[in-house]
N, C-alpha and C. Protein backbone atom coordinates (compact mmCIF):
# COMPACT_ATOMS: atom_id res chain seq x y z
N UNK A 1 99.34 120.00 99.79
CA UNK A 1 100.19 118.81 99.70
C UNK A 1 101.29 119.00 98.66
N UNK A 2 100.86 119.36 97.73
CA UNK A 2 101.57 119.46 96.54
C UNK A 2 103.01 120.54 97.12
N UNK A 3 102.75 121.77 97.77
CA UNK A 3 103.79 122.81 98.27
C UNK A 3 104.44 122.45 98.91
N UNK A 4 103.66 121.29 100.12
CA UNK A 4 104.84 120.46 101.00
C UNK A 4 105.89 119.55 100.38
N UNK A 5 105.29 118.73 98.87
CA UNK A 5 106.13 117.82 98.63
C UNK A 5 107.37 118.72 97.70
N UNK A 6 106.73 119.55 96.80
CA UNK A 6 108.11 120.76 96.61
C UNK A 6 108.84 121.25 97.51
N UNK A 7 108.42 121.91 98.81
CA UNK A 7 109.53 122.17 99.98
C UNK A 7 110.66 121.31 100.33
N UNK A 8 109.91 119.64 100.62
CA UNK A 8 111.13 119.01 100.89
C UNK A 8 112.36 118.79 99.86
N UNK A 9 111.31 118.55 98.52
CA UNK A 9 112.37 118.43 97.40
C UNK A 9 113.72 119.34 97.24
N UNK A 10 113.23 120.25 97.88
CA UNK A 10 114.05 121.89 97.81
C UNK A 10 114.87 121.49 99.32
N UNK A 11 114.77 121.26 100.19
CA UNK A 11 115.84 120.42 100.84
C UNK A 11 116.58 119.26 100.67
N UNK A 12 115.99 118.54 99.61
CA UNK A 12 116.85 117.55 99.31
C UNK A 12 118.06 118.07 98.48
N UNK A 13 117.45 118.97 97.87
CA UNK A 13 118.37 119.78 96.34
C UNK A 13 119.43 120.98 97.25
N UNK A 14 118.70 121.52 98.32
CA UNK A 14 120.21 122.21 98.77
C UNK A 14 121.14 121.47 99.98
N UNK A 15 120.63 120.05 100.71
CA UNK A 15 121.23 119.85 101.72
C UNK A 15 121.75 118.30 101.28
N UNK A 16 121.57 117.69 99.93
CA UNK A 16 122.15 116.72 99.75
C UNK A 16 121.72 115.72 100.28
N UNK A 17 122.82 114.80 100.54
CA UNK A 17 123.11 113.27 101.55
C UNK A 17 121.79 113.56 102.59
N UNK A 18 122.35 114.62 103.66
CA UNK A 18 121.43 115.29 104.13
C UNK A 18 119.88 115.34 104.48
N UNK A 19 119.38 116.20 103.14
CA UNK A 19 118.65 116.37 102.71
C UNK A 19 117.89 114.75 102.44
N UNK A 20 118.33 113.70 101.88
CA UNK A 20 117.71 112.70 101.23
C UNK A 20 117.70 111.90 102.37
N UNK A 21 118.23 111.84 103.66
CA UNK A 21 118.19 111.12 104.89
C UNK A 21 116.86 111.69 105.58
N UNK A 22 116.85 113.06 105.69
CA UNK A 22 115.91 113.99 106.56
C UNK A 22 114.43 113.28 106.05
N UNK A 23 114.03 113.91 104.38
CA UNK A 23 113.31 113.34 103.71
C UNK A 23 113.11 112.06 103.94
N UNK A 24 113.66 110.96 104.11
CA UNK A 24 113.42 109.71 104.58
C UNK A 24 112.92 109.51 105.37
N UNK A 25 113.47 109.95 106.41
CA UNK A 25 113.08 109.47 107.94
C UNK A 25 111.79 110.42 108.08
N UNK A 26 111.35 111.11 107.02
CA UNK A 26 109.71 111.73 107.57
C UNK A 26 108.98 111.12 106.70
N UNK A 27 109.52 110.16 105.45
CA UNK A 27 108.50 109.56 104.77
C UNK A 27 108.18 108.55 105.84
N UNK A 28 108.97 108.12 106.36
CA UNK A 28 108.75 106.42 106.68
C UNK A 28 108.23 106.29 107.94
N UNK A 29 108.32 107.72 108.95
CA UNK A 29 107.66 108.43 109.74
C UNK A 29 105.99 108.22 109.47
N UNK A 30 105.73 108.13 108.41
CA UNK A 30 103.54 108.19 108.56
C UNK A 30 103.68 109.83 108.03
N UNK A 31 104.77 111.04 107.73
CA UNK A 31 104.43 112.31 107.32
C UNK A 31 104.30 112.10 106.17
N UNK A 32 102.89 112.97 105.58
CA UNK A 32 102.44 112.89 103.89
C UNK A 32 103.16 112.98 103.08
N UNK A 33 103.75 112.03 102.92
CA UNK A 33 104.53 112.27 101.80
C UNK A 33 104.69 110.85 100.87
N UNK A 34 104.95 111.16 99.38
CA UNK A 34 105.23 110.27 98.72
C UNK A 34 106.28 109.66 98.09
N UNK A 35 106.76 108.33 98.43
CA UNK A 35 107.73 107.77 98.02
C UNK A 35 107.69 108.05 96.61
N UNK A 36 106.66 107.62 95.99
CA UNK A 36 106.32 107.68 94.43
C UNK A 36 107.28 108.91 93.53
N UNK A 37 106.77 109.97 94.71
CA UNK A 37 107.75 111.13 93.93
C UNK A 37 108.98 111.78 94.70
N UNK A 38 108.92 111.33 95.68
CA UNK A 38 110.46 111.93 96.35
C UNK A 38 111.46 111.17 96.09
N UNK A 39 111.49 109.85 96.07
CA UNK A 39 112.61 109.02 95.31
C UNK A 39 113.41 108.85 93.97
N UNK A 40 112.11 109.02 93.04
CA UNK A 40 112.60 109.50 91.77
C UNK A 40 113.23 110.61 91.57
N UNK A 41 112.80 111.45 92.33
CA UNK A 41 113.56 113.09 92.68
C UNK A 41 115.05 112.45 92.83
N UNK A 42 114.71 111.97 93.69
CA UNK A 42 116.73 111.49 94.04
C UNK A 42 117.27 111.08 93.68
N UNK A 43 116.78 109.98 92.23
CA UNK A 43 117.44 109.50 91.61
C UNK A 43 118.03 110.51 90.19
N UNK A 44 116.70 111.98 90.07
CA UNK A 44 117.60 112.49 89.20
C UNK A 44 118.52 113.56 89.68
N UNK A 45 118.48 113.60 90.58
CA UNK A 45 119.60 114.25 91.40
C UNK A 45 120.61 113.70 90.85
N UNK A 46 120.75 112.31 91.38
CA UNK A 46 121.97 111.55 90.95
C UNK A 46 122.37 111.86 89.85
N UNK A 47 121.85 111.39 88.73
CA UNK A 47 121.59 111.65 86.92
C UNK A 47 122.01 113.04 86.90
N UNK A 48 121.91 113.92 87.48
CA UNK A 48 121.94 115.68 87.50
C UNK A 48 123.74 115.55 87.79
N UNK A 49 124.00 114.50 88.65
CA UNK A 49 125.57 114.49 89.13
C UNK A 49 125.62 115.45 90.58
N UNK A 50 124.42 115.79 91.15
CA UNK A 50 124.63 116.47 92.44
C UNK A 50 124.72 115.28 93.32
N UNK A 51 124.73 113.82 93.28
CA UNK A 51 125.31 112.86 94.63
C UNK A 51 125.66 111.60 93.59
N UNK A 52 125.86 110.68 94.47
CA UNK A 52 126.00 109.42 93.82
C UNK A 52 124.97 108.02 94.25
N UNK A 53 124.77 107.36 93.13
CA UNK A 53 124.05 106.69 93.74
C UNK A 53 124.01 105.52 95.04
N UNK A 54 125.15 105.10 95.25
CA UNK A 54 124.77 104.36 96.09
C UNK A 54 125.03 104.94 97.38
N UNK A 55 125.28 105.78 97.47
CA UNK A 55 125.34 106.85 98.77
C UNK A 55 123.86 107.43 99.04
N UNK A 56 123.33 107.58 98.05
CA UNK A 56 121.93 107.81 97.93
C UNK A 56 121.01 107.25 98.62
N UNK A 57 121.44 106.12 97.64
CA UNK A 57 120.14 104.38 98.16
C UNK A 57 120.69 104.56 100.06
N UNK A 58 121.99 104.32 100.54
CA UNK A 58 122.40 104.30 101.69
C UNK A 58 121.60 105.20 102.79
N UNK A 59 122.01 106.48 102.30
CA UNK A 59 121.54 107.49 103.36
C UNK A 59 119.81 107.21 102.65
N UNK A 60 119.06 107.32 102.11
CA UNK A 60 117.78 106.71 102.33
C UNK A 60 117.20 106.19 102.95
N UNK A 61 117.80 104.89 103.17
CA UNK A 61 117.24 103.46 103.89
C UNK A 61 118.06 103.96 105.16
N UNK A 62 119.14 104.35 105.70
CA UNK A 62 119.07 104.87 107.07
C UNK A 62 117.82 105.92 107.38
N UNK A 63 117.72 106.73 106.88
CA UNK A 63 116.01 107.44 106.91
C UNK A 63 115.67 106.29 107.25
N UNK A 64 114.94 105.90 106.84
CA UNK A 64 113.93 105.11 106.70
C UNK A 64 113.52 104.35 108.18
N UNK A 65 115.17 103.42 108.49
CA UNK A 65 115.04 103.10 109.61
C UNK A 65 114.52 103.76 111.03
N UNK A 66 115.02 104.91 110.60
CA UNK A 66 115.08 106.02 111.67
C UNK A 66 113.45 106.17 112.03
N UNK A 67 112.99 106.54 110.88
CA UNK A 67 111.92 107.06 110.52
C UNK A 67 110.44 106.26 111.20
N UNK A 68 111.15 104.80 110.72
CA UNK A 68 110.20 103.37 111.01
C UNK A 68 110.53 103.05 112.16
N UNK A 69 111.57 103.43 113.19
CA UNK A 69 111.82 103.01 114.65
C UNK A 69 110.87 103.95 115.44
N UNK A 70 110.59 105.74 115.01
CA UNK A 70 110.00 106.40 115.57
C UNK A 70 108.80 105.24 115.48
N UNK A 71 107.65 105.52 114.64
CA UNK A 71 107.05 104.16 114.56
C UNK A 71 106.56 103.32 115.38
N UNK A 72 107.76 102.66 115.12
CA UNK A 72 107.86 101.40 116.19
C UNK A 72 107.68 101.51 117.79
N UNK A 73 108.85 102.79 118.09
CA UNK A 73 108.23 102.88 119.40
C UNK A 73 107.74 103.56 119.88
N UNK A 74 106.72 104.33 118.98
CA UNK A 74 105.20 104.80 119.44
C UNK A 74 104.02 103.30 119.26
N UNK A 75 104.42 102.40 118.73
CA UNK A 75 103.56 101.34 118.69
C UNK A 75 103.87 100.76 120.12
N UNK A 76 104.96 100.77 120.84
CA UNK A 76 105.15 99.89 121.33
C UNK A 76 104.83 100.64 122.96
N UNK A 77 104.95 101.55 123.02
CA UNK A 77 104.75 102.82 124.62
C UNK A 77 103.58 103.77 124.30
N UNK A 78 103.03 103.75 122.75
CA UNK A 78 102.20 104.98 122.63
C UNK A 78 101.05 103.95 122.38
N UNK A 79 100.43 102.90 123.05
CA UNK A 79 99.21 102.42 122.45
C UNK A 79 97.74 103.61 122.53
N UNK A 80 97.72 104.18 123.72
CA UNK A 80 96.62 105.13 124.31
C UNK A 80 96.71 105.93 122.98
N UNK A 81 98.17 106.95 122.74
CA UNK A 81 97.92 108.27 121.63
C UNK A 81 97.59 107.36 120.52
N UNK A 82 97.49 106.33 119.95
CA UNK A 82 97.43 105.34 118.83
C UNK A 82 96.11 105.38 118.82
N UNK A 83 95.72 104.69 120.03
CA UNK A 83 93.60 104.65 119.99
C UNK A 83 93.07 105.67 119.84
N UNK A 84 93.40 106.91 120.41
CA UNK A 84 93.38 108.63 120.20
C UNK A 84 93.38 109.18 118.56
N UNK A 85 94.22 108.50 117.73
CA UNK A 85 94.66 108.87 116.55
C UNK A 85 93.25 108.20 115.51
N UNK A 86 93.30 106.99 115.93
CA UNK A 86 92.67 106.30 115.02
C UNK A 86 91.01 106.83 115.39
N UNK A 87 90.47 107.22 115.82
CA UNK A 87 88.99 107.60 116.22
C UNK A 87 88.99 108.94 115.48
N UNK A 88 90.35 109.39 115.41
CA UNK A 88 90.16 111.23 114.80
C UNK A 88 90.68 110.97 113.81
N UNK A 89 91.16 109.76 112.90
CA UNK A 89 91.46 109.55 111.75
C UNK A 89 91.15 108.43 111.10
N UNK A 90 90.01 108.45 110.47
CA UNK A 90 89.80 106.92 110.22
C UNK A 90 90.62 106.14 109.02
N UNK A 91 91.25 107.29 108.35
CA UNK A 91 92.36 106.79 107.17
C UNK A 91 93.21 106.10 108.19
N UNK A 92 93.93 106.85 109.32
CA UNK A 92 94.87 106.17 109.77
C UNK A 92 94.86 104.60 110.71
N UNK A 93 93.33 104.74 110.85
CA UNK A 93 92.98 103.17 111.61
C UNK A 93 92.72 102.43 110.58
N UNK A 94 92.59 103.10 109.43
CA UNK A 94 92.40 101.61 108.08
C UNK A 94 93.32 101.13 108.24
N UNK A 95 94.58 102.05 108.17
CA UNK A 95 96.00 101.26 107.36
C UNK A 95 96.75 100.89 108.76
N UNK A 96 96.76 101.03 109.82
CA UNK A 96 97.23 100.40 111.24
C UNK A 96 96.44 98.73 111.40
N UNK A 97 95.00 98.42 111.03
CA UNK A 97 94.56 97.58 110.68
C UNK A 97 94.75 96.56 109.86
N UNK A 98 95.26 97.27 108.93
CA UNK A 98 95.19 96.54 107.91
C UNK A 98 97.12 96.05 107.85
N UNK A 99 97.76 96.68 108.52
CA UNK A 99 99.22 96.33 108.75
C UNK A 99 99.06 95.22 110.14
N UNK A 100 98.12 95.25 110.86
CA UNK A 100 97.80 94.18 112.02
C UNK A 100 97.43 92.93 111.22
N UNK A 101 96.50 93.03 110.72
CA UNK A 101 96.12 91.92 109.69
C UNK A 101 97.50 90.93 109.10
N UNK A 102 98.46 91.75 108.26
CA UNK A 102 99.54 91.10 107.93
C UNK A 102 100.35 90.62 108.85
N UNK A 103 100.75 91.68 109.82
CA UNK A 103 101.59 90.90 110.99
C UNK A 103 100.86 89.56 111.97
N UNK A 104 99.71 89.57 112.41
CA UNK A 104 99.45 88.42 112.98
C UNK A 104 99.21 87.53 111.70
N UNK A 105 98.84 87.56 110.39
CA UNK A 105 99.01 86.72 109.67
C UNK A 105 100.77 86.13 108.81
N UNK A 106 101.56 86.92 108.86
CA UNK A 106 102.97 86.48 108.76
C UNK A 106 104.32 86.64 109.59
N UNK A 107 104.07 87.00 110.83
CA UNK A 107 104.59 87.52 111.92
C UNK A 107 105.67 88.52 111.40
N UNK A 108 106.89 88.09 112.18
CA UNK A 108 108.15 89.55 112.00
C UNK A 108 108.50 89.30 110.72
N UNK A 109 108.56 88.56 109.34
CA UNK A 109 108.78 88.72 108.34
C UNK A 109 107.72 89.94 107.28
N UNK A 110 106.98 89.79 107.72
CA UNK A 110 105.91 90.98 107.17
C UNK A 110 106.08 92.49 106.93
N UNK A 111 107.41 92.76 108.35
CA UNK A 111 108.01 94.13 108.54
C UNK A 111 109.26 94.14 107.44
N UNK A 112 109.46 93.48 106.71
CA UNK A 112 110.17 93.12 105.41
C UNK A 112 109.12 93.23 103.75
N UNK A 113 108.08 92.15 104.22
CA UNK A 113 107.50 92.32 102.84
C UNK A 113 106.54 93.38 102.88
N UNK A 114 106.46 93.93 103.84
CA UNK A 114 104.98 94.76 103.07
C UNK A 114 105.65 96.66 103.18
N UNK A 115 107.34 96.71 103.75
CA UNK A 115 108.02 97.32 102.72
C UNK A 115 107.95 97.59 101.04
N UNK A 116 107.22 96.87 100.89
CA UNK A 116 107.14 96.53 99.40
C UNK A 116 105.57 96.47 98.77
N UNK A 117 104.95 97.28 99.76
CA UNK A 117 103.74 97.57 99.60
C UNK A 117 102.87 98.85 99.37
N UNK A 118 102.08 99.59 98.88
CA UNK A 118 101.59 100.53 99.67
C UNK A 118 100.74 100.47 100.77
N UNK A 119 100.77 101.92 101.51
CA UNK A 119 99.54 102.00 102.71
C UNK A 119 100.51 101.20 103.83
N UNK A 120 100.16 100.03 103.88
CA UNK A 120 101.01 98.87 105.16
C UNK A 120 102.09 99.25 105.07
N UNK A 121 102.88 100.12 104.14
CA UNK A 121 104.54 99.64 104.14
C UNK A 121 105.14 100.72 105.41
N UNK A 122 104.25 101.70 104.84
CA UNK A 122 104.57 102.86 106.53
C UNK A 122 103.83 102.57 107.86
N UNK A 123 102.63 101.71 107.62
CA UNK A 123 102.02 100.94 108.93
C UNK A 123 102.54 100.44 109.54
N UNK A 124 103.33 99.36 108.87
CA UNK A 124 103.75 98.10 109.61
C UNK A 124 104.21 98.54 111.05
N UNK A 125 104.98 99.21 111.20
CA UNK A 125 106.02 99.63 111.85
C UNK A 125 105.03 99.50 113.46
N UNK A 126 104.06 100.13 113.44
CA UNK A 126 103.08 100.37 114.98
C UNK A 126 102.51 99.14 115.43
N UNK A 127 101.93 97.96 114.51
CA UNK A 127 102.05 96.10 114.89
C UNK A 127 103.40 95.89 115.87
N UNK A 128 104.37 95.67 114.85
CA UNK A 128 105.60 95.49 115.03
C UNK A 128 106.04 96.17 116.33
N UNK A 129 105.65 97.11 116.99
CA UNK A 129 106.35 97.71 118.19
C UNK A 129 105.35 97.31 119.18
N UNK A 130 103.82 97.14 118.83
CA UNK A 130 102.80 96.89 119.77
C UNK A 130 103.13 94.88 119.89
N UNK A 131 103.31 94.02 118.95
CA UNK A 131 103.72 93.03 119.33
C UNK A 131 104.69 92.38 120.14
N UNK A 132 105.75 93.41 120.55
CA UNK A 132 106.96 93.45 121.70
C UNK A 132 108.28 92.34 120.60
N UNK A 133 108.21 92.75 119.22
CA UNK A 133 108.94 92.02 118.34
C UNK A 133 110.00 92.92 119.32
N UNK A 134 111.25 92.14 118.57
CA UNK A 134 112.72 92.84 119.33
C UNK A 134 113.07 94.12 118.45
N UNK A 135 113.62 94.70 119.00
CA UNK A 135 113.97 95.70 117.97
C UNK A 135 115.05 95.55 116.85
N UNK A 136 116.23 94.35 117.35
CA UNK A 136 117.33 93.56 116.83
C UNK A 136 116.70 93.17 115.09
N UNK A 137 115.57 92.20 115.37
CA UNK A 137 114.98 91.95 114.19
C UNK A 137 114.58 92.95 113.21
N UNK A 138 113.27 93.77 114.06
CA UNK A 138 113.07 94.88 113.50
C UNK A 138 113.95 95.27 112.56
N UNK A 139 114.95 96.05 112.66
CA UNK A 139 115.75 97.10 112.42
C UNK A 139 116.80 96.24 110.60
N UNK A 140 116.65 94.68 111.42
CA UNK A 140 116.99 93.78 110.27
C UNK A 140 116.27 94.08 108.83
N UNK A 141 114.98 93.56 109.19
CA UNK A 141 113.64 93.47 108.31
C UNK A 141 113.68 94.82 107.53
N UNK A 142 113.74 95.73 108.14
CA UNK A 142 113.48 97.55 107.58
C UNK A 142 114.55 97.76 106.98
N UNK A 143 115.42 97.61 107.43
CA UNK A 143 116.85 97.73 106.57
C UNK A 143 116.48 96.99 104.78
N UNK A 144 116.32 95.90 105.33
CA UNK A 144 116.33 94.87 104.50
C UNK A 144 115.38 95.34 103.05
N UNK A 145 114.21 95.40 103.41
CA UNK A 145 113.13 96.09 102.61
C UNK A 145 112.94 97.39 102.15
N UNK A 146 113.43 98.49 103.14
CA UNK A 146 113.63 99.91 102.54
C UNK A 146 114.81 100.27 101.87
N UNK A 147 115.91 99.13 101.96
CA UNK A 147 117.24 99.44 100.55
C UNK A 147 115.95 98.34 99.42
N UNK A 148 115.48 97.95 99.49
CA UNK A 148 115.02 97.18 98.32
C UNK A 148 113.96 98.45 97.32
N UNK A 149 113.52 99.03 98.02
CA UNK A 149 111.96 99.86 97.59
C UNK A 149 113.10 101.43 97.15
N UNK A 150 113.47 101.43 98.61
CA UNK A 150 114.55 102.62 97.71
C UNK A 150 115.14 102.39 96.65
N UNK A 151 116.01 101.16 96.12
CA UNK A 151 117.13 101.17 95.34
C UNK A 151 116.06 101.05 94.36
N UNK A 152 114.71 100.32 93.79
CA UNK A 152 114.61 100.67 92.99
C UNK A 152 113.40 101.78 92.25
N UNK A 153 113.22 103.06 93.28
CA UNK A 153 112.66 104.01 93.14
C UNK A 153 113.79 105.19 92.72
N UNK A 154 115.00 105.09 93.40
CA UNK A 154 115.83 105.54 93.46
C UNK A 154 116.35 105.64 91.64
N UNK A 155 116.55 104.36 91.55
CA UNK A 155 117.11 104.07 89.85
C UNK A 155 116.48 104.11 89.01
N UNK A 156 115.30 103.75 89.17
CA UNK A 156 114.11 104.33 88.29
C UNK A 156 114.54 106.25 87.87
N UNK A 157 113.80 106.65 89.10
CA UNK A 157 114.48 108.15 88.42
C UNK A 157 115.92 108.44 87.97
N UNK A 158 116.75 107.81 88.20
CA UNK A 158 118.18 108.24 87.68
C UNK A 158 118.12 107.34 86.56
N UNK A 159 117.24 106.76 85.95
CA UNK A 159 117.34 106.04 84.36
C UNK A 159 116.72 106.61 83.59
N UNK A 160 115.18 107.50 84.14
CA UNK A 160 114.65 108.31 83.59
C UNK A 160 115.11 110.08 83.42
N UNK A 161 116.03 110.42 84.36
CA UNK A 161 116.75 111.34 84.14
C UNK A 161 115.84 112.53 84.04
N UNK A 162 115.61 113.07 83.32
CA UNK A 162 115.47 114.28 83.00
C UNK A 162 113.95 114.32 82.86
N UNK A 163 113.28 113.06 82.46
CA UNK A 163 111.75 112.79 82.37
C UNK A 163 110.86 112.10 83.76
N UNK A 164 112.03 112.00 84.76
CA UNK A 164 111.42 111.52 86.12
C UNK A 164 109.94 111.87 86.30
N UNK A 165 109.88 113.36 86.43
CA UNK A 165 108.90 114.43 86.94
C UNK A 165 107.58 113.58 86.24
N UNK A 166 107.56 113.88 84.76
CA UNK A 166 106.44 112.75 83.88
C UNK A 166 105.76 112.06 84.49
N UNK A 167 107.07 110.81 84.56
CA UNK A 167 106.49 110.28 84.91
C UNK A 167 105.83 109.50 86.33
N UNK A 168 106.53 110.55 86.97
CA UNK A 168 106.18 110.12 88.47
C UNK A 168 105.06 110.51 88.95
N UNK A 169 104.77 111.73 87.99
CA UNK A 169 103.62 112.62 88.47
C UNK A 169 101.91 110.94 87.98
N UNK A 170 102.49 110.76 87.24
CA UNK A 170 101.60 109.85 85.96
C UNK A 170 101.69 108.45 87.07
N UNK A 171 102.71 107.91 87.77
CA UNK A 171 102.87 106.46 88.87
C UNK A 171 102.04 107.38 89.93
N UNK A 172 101.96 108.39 90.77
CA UNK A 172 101.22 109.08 91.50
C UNK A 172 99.89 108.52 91.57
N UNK A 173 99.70 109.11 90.43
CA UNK A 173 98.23 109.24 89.89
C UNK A 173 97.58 107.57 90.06
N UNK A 174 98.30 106.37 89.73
CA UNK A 174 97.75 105.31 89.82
C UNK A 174 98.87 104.48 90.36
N UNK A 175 99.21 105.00 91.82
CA UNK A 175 100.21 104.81 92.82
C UNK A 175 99.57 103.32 93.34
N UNK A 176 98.30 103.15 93.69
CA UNK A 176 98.30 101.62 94.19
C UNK A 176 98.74 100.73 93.25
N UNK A 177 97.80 100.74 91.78
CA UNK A 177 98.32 99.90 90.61
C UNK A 177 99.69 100.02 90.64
N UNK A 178 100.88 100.92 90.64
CA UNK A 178 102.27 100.59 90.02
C UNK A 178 102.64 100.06 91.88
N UNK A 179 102.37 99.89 92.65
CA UNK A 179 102.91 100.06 94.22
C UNK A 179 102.85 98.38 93.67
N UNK A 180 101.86 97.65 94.10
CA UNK A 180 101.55 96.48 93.52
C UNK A 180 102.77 95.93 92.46
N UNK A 181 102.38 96.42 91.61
CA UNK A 181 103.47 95.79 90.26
C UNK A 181 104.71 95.50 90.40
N UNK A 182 104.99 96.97 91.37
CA UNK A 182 106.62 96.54 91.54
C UNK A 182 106.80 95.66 92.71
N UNK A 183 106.26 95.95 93.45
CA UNK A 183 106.30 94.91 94.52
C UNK A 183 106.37 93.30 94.03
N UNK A 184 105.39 93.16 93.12
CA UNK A 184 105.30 91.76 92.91
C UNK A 184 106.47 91.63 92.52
N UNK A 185 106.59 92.30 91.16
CA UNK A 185 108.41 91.91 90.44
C UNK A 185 109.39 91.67 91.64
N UNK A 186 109.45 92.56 92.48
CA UNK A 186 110.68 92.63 93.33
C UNK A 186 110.81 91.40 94.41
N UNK A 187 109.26 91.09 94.90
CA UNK A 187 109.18 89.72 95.19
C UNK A 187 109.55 88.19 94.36
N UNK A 188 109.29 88.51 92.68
CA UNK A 188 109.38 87.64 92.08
C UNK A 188 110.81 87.39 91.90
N UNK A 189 111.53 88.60 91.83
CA UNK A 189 112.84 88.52 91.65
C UNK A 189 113.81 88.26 93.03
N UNK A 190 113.32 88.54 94.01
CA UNK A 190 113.95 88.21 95.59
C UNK A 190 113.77 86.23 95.38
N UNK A 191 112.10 85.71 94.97
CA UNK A 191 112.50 84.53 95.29
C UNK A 191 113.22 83.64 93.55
N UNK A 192 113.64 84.24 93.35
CA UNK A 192 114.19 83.70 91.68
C UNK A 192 115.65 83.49 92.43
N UNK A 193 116.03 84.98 93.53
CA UNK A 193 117.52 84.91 93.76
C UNK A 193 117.89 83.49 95.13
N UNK A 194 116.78 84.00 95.55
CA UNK A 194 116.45 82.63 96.93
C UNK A 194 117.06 81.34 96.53
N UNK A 195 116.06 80.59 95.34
CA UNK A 195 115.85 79.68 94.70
C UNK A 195 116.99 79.11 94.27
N UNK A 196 117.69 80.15 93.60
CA UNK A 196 119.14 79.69 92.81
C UNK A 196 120.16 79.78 93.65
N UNK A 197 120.24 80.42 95.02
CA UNK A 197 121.31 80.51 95.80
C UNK A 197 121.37 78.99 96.59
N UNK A 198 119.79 78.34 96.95
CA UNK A 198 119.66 77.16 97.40
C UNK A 198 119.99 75.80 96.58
N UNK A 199 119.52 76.12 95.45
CA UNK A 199 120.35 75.22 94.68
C UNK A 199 121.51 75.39 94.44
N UNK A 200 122.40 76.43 94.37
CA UNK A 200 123.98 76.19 94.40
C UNK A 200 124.23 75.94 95.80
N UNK A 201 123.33 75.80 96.48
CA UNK A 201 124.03 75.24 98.04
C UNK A 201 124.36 73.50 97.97
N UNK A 202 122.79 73.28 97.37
CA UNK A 202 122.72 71.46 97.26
C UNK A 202 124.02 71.34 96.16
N UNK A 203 124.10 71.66 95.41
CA UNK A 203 124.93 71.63 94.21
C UNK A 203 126.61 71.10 95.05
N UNK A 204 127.00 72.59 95.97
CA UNK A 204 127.98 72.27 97.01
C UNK A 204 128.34 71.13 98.14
């Protein structure tokens, strides 16, 4: 695992924009890989001055989409290879489960928040295509949530700069606890922005 997640890094570092799209669209894909440490990678890229950031965050979250549509429409035409998968993987029928769970409990908004999750956040995607959601929405929701998780995995390592590696290796290690944390913040701070945009509406 560890050689695979250096390989890609080593495509992100010689193919750029590229490189950080490719990487995307196989994280968000269900391929082993970790946001935890491939993002911070990109953010010290940035910090390094080999891209910029918001070109970064951009070509990311297009990954992502890409990545989460494959996904989607294997959820939505591949139910048979899905039942196939989950009997020869029981990790992968936890977290397909457990992303069903959220979607019939919060419907197509869920393919937004649990972006902001671990485990479910690369699940969601096979609910979401097996529920016959539109893809219109879809593509909304994922957008929506993978610039959120990117931008701030992304800036995280380009604030930490040169000490990313540290500490990413160290968020790894107790990846559900920090997955959680930030999530909440980023929720807390999505409805702080909600809140105040609705009151300057009444205000108007």
């Amino acid at each position: 695992m560890a050689d695979l997640i250096i390989f890609i890094m080593s495509i992100v570092d010689r193919l750029g924009y590229a490189g950080v799209f490719s990487a995307s669209a196989l994280e968000y894909a269900c391929f082993p890989l970790s946001s935890e440490l491939l993002l911070p990678f990109i953010g010290c890229c940035v910090y390094n001055g080999e891209m910029e950031l918001i070109p970064a965050v951009l070509y990311a979250t297009l990954g992502a989409v890409v990545g989460c549509s494959f996904c989607f429409y294997v959820g939505r035409i591949g139910k048979k290879f899905l039942e196939r998968l989950c009997v020869k993987y029981p990790a992968v029928k936890g977290g397909i489960m457990s992303a069903e769970e959220s979607f019939d409990k919060y419907g197509d908004f869920s393919v937004f928040m649990l972006r902001l999750f671990p485990i479910a956040r690369t699940y969601i995607s096979f609910p979401a295509g097996m529920s016959r959601m539109t893809y219109r929405r879809f593509v909304i929701y994922t957008s929506l949530g993978a610039f959120v998780w990117n931008s701030v995995l992304i800036s995280s390592g380009y604030i930490l700069g040169e000490y990313w590696s540290e500490v990413s290796d160290f968020m790894f290690r107790h990846k559900s606890a920090f997955n959680v944390i930030i999530a909440f913040i980023i929720i807390l701070l999505l409805t702080k922005l909600i809140k105040g945009g609705t009151k300057n509406k009444r205000r108007l």
